[in-house]
Protein backbone atom coordinates (compact mmCIF):
# COMPACT_ATOMS: atom_id res chain seq x y z
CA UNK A 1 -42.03 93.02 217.44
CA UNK A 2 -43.63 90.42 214.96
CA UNK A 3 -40.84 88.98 212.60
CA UNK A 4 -39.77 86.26 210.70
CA UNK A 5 -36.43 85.88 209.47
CA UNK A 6 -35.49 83.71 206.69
CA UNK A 7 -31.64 81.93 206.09
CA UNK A 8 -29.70 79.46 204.25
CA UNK A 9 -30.29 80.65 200.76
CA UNK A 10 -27.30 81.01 198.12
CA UNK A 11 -25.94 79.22 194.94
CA UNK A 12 -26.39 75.84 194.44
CA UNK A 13 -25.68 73.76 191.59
CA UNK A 14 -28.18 71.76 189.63
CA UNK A 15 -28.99 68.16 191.72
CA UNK A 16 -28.09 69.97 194.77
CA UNK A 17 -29.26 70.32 198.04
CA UNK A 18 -29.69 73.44 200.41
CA UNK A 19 -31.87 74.20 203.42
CA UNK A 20 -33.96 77.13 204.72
CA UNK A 21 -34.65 78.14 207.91
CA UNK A 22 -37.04 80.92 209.01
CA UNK A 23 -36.76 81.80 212.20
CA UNK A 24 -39.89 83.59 213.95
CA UNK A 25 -40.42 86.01 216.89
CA UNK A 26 -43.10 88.30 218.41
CA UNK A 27 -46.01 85.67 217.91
CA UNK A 28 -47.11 82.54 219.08
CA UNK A 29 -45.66 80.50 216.71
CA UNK A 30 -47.41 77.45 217.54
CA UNK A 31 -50.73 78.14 216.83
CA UNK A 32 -49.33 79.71 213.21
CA UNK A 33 -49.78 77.70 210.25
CA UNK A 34 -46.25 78.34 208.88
CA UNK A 35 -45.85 78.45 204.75
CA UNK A 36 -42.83 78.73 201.99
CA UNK A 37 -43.25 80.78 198.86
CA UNK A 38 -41.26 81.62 196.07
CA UNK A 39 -41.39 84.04 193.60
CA UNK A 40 -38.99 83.69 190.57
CA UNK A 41 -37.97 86.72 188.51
CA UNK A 42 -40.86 88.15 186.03
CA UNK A 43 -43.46 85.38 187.63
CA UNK A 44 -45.57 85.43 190.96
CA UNK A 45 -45.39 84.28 193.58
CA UNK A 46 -46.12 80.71 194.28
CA UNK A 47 -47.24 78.62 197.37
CA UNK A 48 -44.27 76.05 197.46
CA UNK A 49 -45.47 74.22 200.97
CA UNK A 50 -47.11 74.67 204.03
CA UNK A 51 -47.44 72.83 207.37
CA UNK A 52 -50.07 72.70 210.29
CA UNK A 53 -49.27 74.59 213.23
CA UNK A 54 -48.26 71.00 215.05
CA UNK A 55 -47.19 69.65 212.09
CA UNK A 56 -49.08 66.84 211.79
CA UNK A 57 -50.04 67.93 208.26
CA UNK A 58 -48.26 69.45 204.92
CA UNK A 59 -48.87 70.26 201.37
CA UNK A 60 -46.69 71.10 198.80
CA UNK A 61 -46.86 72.14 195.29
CA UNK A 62 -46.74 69.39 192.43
CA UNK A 63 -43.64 71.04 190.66
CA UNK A 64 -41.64 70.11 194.03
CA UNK A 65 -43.25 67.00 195.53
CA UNK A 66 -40.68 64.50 196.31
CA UNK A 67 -37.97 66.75 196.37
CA UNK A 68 -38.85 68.94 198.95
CA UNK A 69 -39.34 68.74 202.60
CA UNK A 70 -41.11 71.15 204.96
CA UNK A 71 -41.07 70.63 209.12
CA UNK A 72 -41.06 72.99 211.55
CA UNK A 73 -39.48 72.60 215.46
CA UNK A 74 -42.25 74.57 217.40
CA UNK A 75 -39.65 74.26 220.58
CA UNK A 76 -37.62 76.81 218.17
CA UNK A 77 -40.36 78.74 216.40
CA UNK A 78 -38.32 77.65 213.53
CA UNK A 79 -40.10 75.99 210.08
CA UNK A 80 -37.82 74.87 207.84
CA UNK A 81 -37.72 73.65 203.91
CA UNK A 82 -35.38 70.97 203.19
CA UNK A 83 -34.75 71.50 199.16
CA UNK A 84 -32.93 68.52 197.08
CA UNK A 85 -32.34 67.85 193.84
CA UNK A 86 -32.41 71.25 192.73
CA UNK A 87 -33.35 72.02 189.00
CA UNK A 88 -32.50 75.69 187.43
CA UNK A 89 -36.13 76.38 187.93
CA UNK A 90 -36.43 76.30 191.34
CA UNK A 91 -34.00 80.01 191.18
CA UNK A 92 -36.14 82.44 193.28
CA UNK A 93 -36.62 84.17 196.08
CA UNK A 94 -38.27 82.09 199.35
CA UNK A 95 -40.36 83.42 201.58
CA UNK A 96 -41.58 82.28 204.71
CA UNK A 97 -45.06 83.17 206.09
CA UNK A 98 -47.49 82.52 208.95
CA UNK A 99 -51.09 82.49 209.07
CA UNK A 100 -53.30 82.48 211.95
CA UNK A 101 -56.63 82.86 210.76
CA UNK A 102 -56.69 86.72 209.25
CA UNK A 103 -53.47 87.32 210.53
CA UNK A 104 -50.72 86.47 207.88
CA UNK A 105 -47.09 87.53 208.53
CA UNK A 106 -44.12 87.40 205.87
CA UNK A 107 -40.89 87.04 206.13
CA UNK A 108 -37.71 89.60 203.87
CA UNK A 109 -36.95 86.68 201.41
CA UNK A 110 -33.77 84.92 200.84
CA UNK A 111 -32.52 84.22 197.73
CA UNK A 112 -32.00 80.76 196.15
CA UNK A 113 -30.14 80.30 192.75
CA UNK A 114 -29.06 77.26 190.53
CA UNK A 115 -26.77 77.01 188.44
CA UNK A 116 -23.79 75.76 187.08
């Protein structure tokens, strides 16, 4: 059974730090191209960052450059997103997803909010 399972969400205050994990079964996670989102209440959903499927490459989006951190431990078929320096903005719900060419697999979403 293909899933991906997302953790390490919660509340967080401004300037903090959390981490997500997304942990991934039922597919061959190394040849995935692995991917955060976010979607934020009332908005849509955004590409945060992605990585290469041996990591030697990532992107992330401008509004989080510098403060965020994707990697992924293929050993694991774990991709995580290292998140610091939170700002109220960032509240959302992550998702993690993998691509392998038309195949494109999302994760249930865990919650990130901060505040004070």
């Amino acid at each position: 059974q293909v899933q991906l399972v997302e953790s390490g969400g919660g509340l967080v205050q401004p300037g903090g730090s959390l981490r997500l994990s997304c942990a991934a079964s039922g597919i061959t996670f190394r040849r995935y191209v692995m991917s955060w989102y976010r979607q934020a209440p009332g908005k849509e959903r955004e590409l945060v960052a992605d990585i290469s499927s041996l990591g030697g490459s990532t992107r992330y989006a401008d509004s989080v450059k510098g403060r965020f951190t994707i990697s992924r431990d293929n050993s694991k078929n774990t991709v995580y997103l290292q998140m610091n320096s939170l700002k109220p903005e960032d509240t959302a719900v992550y998702y993690c997803q993998g691509s392998y060419y038309n195949n494109h697999v999302w994760g249930q979403g865990t919650q990130v909010t901060v505040s004070s």
